[in-house]
C-alpha atoms as a PDB file:
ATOM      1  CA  UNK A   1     -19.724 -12.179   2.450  1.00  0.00           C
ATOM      2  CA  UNK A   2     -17.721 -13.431   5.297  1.00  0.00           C
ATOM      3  CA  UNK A   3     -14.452 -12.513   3.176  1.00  0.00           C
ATOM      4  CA  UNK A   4     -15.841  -9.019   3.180  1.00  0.00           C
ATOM      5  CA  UNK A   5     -16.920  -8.866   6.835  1.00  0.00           C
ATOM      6  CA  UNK A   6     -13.248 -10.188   7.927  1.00  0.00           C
ATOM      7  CA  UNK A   7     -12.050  -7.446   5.709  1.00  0.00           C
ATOM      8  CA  UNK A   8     -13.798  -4.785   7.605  1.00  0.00           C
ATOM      9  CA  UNK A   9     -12.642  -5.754  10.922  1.00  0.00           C
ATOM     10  CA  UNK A  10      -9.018  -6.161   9.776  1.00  0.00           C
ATOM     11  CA  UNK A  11      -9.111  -2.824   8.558  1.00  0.00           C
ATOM     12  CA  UNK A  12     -10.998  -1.356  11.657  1.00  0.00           C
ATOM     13  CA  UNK A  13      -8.064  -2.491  13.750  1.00  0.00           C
ATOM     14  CA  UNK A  14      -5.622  -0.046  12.191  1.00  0.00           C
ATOM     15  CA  UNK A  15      -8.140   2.588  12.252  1.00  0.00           C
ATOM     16  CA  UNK A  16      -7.385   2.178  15.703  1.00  0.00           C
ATOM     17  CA  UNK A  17      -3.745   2.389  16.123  1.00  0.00           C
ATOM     18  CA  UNK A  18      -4.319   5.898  13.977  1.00  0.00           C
ATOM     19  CA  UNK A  19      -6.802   6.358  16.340  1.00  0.00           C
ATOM     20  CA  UNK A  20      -3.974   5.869  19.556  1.00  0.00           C
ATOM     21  CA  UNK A  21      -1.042   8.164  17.247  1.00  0.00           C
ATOM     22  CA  UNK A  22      -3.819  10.697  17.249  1.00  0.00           C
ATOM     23  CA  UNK A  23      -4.390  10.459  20.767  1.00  0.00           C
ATOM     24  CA  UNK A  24      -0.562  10.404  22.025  1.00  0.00           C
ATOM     25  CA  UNK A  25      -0.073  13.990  19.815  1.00  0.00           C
ATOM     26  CA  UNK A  26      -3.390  15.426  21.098  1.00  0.00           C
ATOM     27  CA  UNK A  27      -2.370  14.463  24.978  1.00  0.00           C
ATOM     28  CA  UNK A  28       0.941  15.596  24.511  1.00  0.00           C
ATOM     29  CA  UNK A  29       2.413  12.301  25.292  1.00  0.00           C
ATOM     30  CA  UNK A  30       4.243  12.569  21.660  1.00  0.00           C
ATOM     31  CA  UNK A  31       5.156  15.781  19.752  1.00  0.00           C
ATOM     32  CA  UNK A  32       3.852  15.523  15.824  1.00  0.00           C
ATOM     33  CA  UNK A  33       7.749  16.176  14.943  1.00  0.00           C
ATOM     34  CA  UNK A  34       8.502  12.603  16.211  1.00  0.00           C
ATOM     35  CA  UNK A  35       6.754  11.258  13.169  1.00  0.00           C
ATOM     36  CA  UNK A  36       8.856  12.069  11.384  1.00  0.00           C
ATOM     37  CA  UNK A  37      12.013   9.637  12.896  1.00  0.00           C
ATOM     38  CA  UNK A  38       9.503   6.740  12.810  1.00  0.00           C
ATOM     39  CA  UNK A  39       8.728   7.919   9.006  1.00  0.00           C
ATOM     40  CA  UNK A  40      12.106   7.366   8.127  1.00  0.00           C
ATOM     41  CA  UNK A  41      12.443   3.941  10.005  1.00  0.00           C
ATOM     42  CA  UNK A  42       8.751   2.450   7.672  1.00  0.00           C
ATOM     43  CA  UNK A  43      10.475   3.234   4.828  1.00  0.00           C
ATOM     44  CA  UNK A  44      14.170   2.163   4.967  1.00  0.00           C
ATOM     45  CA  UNK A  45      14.148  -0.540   7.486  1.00  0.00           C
ATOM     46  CA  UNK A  46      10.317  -1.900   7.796  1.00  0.00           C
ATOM     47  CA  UNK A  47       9.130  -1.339   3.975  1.00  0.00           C
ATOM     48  CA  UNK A  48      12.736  -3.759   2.986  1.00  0.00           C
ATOM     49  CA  UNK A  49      12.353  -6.712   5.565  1.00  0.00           C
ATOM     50  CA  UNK A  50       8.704  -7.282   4.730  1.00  0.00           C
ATOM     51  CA  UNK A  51       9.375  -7.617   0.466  1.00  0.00           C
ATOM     52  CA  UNK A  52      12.229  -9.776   1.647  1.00  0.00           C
ATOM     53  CA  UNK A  53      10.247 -11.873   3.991  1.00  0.00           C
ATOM     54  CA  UNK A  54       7.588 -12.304   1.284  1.00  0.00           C
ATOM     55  CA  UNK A  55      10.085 -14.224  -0.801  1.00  0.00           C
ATOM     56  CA  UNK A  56      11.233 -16.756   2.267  1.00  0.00           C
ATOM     57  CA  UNK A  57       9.172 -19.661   0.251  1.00  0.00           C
ATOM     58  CA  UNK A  58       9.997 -22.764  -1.670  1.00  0.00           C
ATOM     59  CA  UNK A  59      10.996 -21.682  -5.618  1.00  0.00           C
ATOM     60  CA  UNK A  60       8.276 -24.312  -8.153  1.00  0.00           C
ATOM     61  CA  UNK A  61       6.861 -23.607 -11.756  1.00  0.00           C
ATOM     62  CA  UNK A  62       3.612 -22.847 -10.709  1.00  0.00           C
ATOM     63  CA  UNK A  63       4.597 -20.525  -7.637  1.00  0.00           C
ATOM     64  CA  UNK A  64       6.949 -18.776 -10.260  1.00  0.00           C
ATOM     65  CA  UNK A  65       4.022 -18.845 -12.829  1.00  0.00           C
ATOM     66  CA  UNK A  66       1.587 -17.087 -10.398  1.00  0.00           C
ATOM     67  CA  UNK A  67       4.021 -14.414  -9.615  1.00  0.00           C
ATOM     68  CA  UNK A  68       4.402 -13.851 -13.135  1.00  0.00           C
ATOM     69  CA  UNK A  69       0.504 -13.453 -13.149  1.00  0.00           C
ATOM     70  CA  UNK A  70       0.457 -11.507 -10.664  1.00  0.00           C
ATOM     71  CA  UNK A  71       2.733  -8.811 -11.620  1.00  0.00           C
ATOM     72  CA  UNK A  72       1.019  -8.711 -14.571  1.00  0.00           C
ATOM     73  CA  UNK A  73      -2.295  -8.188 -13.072  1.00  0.00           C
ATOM     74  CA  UNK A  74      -0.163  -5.551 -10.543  1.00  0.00           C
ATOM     75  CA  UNK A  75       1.255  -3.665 -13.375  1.00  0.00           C
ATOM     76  CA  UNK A  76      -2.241  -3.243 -15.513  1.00  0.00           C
ATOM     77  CA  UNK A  77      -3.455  -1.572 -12.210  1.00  0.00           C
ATOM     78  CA  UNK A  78      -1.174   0.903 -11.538  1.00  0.00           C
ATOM     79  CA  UNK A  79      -1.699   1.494 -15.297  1.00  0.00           C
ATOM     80  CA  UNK A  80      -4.908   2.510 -15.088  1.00  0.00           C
ATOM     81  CA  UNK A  81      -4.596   4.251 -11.888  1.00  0.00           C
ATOM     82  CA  UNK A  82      -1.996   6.291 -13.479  1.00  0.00           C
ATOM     83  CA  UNK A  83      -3.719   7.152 -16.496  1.00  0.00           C
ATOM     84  CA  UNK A  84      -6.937   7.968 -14.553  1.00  0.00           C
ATOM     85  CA  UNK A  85      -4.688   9.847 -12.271  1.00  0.00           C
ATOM     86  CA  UNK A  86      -2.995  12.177 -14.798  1.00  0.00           C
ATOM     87  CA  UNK A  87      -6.026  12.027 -16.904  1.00  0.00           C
ATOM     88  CA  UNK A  88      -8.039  13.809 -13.650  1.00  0.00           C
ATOM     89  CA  UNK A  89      -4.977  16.285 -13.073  1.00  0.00           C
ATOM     90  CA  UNK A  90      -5.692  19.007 -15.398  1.00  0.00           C
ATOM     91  CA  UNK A  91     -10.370  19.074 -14.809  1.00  0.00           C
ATOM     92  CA  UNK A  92      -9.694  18.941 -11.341  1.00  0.00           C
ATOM     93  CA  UNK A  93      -6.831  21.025 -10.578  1.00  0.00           C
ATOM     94  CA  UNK A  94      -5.008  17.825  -8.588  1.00  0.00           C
ATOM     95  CA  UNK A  95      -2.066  19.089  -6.652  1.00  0.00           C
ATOM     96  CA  UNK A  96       0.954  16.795  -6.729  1.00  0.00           C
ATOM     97  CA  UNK A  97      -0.146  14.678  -3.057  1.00  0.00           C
ATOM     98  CA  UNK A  98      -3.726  14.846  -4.363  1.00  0.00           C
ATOM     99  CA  UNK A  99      -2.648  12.954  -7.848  1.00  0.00           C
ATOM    100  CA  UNK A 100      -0.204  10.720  -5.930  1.00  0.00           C
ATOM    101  CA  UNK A 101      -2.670   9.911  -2.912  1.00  0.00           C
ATOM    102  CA  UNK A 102      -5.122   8.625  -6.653  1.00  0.00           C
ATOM    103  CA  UNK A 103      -2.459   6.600  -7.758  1.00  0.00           C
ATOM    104  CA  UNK A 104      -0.427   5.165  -4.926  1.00  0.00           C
ATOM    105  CA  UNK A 105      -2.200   2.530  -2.617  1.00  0.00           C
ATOM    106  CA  UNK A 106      -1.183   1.120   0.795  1.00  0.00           C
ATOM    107  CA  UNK A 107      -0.140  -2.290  -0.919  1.00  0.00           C
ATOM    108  CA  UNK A 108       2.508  -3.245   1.849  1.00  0.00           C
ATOM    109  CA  UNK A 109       1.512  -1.964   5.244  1.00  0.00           C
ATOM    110  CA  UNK A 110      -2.008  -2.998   4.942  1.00  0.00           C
ATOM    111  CA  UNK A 111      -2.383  -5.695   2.474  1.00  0.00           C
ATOM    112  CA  UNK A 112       0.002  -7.885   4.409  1.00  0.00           C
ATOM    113  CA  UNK A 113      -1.573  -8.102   7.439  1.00  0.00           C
ATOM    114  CA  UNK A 114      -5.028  -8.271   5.491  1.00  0.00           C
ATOM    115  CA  UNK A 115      -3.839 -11.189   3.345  1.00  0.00           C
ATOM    116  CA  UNK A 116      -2.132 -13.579   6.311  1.00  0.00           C
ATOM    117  CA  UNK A 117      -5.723 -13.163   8.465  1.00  0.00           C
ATOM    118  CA  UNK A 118      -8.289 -13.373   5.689  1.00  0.00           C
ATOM    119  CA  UNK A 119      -6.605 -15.767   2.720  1.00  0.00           C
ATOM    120  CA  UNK A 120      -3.844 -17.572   5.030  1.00  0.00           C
ATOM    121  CA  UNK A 121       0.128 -17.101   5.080  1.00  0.00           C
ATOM    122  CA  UNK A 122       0.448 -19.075   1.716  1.00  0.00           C
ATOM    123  CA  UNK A 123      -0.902 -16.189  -0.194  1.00  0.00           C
ATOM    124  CA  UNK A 124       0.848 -13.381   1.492  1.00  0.00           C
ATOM    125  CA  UNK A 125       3.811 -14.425  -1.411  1.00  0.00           C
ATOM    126  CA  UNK A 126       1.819 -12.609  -4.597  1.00  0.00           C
ATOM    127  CA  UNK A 127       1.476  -9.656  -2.548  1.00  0.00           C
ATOM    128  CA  UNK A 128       5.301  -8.985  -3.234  1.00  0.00           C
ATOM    129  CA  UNK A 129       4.090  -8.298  -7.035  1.00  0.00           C
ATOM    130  CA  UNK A 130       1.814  -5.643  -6.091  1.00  0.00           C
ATOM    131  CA  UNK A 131       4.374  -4.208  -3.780  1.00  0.00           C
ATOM    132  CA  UNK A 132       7.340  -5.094  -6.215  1.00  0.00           C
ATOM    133  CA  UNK A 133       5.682  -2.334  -8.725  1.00  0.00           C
ATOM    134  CA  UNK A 134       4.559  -0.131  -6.771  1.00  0.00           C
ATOM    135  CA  UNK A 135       8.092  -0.174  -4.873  1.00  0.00           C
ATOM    136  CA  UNK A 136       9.051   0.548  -8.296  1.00  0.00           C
ATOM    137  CA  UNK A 137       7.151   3.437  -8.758  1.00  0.00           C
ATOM    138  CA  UNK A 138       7.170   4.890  -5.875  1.00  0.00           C
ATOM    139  CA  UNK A 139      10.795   5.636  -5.561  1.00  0.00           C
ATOM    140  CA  UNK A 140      10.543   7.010  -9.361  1.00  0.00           C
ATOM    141  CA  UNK A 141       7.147   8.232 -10.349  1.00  0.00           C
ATOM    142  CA  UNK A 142       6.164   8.967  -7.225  1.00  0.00           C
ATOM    143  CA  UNK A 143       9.263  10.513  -5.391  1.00  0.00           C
ATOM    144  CA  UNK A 144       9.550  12.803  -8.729  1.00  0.00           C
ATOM    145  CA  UNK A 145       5.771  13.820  -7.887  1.00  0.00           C
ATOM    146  CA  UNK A 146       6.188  14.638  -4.192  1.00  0.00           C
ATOM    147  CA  UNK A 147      10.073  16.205  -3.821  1.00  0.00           C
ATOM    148  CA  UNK A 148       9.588  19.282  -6.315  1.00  0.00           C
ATOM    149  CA  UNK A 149      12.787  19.205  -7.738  1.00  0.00           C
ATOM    150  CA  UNK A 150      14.499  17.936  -4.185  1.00  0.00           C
ATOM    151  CA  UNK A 151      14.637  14.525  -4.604  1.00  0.00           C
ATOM    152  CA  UNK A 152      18.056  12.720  -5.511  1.00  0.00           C
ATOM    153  CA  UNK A 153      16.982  11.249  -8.757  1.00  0.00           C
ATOM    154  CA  UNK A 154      19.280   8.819 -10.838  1.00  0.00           C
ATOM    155  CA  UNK A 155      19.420   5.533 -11.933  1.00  0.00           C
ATOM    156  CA  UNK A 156      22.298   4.882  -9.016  1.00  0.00           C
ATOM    157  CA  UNK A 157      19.937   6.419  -6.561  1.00  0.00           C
ATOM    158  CA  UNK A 158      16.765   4.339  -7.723  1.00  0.00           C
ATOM    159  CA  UNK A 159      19.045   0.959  -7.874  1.00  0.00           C
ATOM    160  CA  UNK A 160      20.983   2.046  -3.868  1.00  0.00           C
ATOM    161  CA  UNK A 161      17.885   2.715  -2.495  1.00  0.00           C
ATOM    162  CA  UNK A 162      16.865  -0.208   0.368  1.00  0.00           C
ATOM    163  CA  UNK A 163      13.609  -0.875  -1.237  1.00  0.00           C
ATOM    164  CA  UNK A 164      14.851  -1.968  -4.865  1.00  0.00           C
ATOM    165  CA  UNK A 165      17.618  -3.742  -3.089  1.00  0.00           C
ATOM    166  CA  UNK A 166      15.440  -5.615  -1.105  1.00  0.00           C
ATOM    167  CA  UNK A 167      13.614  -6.757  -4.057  1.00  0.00           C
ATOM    168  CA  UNK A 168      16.701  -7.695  -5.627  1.00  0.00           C
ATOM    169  CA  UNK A 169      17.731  -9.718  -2.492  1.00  0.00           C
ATOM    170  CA  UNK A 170      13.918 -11.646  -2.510  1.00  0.00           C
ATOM    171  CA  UNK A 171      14.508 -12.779  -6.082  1.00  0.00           C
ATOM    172  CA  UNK A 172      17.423 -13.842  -5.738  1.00  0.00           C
ATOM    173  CA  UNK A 173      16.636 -15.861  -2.474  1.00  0.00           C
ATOM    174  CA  UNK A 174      13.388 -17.061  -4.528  1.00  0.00           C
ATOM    175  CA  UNK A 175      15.368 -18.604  -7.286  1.00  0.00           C
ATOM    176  CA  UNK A 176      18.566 -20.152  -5.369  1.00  0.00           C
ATOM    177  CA  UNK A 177      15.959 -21.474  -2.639  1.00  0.00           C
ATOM    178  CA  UNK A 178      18.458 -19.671   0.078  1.00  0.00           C
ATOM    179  CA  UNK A 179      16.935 -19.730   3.276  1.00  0.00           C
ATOM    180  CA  UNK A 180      18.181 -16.861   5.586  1.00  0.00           C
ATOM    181  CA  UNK A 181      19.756 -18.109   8.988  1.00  0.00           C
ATOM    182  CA  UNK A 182      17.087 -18.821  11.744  1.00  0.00           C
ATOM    183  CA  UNK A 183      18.073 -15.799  14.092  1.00  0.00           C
ATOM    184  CA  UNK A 184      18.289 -13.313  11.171  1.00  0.00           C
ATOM    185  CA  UNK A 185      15.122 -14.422   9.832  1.00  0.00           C
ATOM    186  CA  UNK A 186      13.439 -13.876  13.106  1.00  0.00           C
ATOM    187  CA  UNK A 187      14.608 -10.238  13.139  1.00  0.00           C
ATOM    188  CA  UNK A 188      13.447  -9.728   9.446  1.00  0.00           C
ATOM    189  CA  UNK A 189      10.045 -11.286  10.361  1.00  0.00           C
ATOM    190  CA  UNK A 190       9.233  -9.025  13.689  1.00  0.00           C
ATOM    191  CA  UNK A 191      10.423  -5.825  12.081  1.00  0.00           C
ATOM    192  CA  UNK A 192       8.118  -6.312   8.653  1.00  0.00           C
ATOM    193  CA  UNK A 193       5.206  -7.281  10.988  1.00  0.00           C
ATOM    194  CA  UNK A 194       5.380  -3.987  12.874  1.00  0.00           C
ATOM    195  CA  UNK A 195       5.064  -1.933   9.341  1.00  0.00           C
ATOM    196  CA  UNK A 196       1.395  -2.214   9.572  1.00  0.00           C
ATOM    197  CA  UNK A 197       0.723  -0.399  12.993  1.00  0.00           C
ATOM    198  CA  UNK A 198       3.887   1.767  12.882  1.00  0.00           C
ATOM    199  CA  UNK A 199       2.627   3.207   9.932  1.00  0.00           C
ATOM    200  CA  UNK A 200      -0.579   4.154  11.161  1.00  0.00           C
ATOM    201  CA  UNK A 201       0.463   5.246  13.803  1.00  0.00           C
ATOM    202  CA  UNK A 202       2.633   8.072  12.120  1.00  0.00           C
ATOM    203  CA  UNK A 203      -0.701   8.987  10.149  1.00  0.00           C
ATOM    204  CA  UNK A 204      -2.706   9.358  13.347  1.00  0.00           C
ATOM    205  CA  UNK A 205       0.524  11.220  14.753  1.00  0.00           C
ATOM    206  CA  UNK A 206       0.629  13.603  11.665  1.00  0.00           C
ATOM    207  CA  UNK A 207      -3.184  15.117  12.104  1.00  0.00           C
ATOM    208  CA  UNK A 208      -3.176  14.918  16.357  1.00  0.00           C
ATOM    209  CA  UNK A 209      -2.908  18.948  16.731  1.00  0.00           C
ATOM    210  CA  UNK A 210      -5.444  19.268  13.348  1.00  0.00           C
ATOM    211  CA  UNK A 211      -9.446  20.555  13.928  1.00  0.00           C
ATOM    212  CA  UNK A 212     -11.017  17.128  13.067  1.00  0.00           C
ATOM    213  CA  UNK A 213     -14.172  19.542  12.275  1.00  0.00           C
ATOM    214  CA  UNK A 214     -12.447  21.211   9.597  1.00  0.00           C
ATOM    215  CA  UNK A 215     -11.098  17.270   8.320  1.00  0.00           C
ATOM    216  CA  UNK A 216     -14.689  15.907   7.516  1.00  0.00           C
ATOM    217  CA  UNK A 217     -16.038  19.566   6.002  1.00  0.00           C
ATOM    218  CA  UNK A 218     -13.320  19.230   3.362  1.00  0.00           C
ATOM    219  CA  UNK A 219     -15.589  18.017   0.347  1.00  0.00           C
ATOM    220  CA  UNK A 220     -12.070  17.773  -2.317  1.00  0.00           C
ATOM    221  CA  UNK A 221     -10.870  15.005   0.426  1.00  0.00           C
ATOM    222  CA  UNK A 222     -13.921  13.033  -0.228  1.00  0.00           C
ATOM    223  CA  UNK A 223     -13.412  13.305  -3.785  1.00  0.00           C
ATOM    224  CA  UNK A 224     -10.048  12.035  -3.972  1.00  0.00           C
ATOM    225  CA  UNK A 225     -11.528   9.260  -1.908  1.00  0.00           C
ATOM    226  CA  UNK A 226     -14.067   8.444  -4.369  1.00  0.00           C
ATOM    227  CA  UNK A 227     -11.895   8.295  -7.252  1.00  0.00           C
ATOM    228  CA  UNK A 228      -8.767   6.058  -4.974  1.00  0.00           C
ATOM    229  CA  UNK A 229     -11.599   4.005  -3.731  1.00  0.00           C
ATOM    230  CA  UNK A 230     -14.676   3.259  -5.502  1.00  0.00           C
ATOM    231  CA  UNK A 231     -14.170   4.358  -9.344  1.00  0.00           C
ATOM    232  CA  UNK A 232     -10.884   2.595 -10.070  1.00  0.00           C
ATOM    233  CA  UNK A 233     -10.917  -0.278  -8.033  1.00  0.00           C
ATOM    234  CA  UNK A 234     -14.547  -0.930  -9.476  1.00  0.00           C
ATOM    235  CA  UNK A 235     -13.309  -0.985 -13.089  1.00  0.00           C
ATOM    236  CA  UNK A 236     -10.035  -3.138 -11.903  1.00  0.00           C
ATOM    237  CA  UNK A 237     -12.350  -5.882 -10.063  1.00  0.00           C
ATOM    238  CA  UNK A 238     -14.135  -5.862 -13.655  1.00  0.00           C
ATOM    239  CA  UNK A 239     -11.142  -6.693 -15.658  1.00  0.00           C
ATOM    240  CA  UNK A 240      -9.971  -8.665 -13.181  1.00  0.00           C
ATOM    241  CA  UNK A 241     -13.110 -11.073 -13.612  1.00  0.00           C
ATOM    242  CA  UNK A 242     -12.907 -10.783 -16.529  1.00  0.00           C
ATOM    243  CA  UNK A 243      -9.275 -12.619 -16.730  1.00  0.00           C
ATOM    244  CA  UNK A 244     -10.511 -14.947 -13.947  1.00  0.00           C
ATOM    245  CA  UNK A 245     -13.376 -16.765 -16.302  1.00  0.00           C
ATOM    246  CA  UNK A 246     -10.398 -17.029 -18.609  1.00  0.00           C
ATOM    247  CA  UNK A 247      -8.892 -19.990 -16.937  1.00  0.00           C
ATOM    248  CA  UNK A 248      -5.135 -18.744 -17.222  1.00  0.00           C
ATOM    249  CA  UNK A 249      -4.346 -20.332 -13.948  1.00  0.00           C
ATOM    250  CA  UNK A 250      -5.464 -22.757 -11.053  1.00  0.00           C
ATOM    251  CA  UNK A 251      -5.249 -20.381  -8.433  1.00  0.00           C
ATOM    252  CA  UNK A 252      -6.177 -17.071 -11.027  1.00  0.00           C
ATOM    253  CA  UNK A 253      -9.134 -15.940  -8.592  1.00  0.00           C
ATOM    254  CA  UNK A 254      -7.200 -15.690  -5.505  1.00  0.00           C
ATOM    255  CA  UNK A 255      -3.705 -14.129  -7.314  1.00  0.00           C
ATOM    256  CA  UNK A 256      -6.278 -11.651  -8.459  1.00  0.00           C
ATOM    257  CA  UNK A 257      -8.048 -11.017  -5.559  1.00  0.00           C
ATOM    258  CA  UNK A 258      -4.705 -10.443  -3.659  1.00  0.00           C
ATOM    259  CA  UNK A 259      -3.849  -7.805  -6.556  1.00  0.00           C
ATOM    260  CA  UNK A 260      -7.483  -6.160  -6.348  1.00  0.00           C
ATOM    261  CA  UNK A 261      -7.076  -5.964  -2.736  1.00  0.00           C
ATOM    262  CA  UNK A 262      -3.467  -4.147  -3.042  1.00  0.00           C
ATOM    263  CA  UNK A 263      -5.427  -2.069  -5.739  1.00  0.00           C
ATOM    264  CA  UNK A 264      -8.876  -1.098  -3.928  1.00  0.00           C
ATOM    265  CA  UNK A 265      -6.406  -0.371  -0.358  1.00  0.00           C
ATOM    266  CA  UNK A 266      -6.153   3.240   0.686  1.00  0.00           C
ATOM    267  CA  UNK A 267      -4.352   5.815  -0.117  1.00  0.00           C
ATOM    268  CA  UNK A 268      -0.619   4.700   0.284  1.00  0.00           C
ATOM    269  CA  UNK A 269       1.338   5.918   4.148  1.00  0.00           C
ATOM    270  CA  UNK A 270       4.310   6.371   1.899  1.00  0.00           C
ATOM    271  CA  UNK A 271       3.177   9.360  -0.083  1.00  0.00           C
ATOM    272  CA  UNK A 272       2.532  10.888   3.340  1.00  0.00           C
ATOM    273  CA  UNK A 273       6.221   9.896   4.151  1.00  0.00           C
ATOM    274  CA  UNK A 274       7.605  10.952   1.193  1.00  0.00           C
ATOM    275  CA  UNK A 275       5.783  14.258   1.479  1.00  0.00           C
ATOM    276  CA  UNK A 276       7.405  14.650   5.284  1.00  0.00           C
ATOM    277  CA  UNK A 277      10.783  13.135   4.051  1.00  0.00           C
ATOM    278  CA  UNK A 278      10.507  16.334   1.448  1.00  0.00           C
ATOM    279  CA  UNK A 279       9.452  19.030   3.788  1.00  0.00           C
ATOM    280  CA  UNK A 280       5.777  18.830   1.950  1.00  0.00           C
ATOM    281  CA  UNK A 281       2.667  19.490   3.006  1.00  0.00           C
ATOM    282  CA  UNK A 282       2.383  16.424   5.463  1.00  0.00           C
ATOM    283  CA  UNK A 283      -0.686  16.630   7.355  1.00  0.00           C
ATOM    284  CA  UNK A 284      -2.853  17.587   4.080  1.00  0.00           C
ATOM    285  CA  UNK A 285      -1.601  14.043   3.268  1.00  0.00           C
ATOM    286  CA  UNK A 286      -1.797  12.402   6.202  1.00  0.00           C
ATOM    287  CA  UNK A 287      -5.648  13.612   6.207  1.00  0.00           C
ATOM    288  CA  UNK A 288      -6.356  12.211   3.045  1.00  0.00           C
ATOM    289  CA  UNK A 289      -4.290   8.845   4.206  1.00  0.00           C
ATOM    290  CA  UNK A 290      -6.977   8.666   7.310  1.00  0.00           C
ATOM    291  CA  UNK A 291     -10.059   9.494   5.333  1.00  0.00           C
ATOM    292  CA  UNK A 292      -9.268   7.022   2.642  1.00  0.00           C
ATOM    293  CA  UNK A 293      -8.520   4.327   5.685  1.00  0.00           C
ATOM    294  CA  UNK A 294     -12.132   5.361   7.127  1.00  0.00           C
ATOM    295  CA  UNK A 295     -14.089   4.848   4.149  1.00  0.00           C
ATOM    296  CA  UNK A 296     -12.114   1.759   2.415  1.00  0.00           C
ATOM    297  CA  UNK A 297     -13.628   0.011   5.840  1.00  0.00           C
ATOM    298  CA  UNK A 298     -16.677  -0.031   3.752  1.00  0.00           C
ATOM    299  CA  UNK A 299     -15.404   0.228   0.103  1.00  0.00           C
ATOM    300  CA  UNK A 300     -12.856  -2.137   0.224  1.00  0.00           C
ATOM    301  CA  UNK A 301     -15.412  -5.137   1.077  1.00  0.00           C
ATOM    302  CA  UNK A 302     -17.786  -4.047  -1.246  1.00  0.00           C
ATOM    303  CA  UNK A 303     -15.604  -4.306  -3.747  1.00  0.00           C
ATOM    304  CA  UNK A 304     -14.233  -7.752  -3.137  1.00  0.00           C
ATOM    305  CA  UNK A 305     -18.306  -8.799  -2.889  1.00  0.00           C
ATOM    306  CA  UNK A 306     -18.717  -6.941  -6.215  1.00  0.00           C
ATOM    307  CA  UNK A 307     -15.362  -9.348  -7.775  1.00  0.00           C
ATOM    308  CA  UNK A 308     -16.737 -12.425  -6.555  1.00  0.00           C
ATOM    309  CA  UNK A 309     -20.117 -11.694  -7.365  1.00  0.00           C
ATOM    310  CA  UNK A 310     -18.922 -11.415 -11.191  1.00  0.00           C
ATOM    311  CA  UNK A 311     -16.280 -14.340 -11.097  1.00  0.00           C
END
């Protein structure tokens, strides 16, 4: 229970830095075109320096053995979520930022921050699985979803973008043991902890000149909430327990708790980003970003109560 309740006041706090993004557009302090600038700097300079901070630890069997674990249990996720996803597409008529906003979960810009406060630093490191895939698939799967035929495409574009070479750069840090240099370090470490409320703060930015009345009458938006949110992330915690009372690892509860958390997160800033990055429709996915962030303050502890209840 108290996991939960520290959960739901994590979460609540970036709520509120939406909440101030909102505010700035709404005032006139910011224009909603600015979002766009600080879209760009979340994905190719934030999003990088917090995988590569993630892999800043000390390289031993059963720290590589709990990655592998965990990018296992990261991978049979986004498996599922993608099946359900294109499985849903065709009943219910799922535009392309409706099935991506299913999918695609905020694994990096809220799970981090989540992680450090509720499990402890030491555990922030098998969030880079989670975010390894989904980095993945977001600059594949999911770019291919949300450009229309726009985006670059190409192995050499997949391999050159900052994301997958950040990755690339972790691993290899994680295996030599190569520390980065104090200074640079630093810089990494304050940029990737500002990905969290920078984010948010574009979403809030994105919907600051939108009728908030019109927002919460759209019933479809609380549908794609119920699927990114309650259905999947229910039958994940299940299997997850499931794997848990199998005993594959010392630490198997919490590796899988940090991947159910990544899973059962809202929908992900970056398919808002993408959208914007694309020319899409940006505030239809910035509102289902916010929605998703308001109810998850409830779903998201429920769900980790309904995983330890069953482990």
């Amino acid at each position: 229970m108290r996991l939960s309740i520290l959960l739901a006041e994590q979460i609540g706090v970036l709520f509120l830095v939406a909440l101030a993004g909102f505010l700035l557009v709404k005032y006139e302090l910011l224009k909603e075109d600015d979002s766009k600038v600080i879209s760009w700097l979340v994905a190719y300079v934030l999003s990088p320096c917090v995988i590569i901070q993630s892999f800043q630890i000390d390289f031993t069997a059963d720290k590589l053995k709990g990655l592998g674990l965990a990018v296992a249990a990261a991978m049979a996720a986004q498996l599922l979520f993608a099946a359900g996803g294109r499985a849903l597409a065709k009943p219910l008529h799922l535009t392309p930022i409706e099935r991506a906003s299913v999918i695609y979960s905020n694994c990096g810009n809220l799970i981090v921050p989540l992680v450090s406060f509720v499990l402890g630093e030491e555990w922030v490191f098998y969030t880079c699985a989670y975010m390894m895939v989904s980095t993945v698939l977001t600059w594949t799967h999911m770019q291919s979803l949300l450009s229309r035929g726009k985006g670059s495409g190409g192995l050499k574009n997949i391999i050159l973008n900052p994301n997958i070479i950040a990755i690339l750069i972790g691993l290899i840090l994680f295996f030599s043991g190569i520390r980065v240099p104090a200074a640079l370090e630093s810089s990494i470490d304050g940029f990737g902890g500002a990905i969290g409320p920078v984010s948010m703060l574009v979403v809030g930015m994105l919907i600051g000149n939108m009728d908030l009345k019109w927002v919460f009458t759209r019933k479809r938006l609380y549908l794609i909430s119920m699927f990114r949110l309650v259905v999947f992330p229910v039958v994940t915690a299940v299997l997850f327990a499931f794997v848990v009372r199998m005993g594959v690892h010392a630490d198997t509860g919490y590796i899988l708790l940090v991947s159910l958390l990544a899973a059962s997160a809202p929908v992900a800033v970056m398919v808002t980003q993408i959208t914007q990055l694309y020319d899409g429709d940006a505030r239809y996915a910035s509102v289902i970003n916010v929605m998703s962030v308001i109810f998850c303050i409830i779903t998201m502890p429920l769900v980790v109560l309904l995983y330890e209840s069953l482990c």
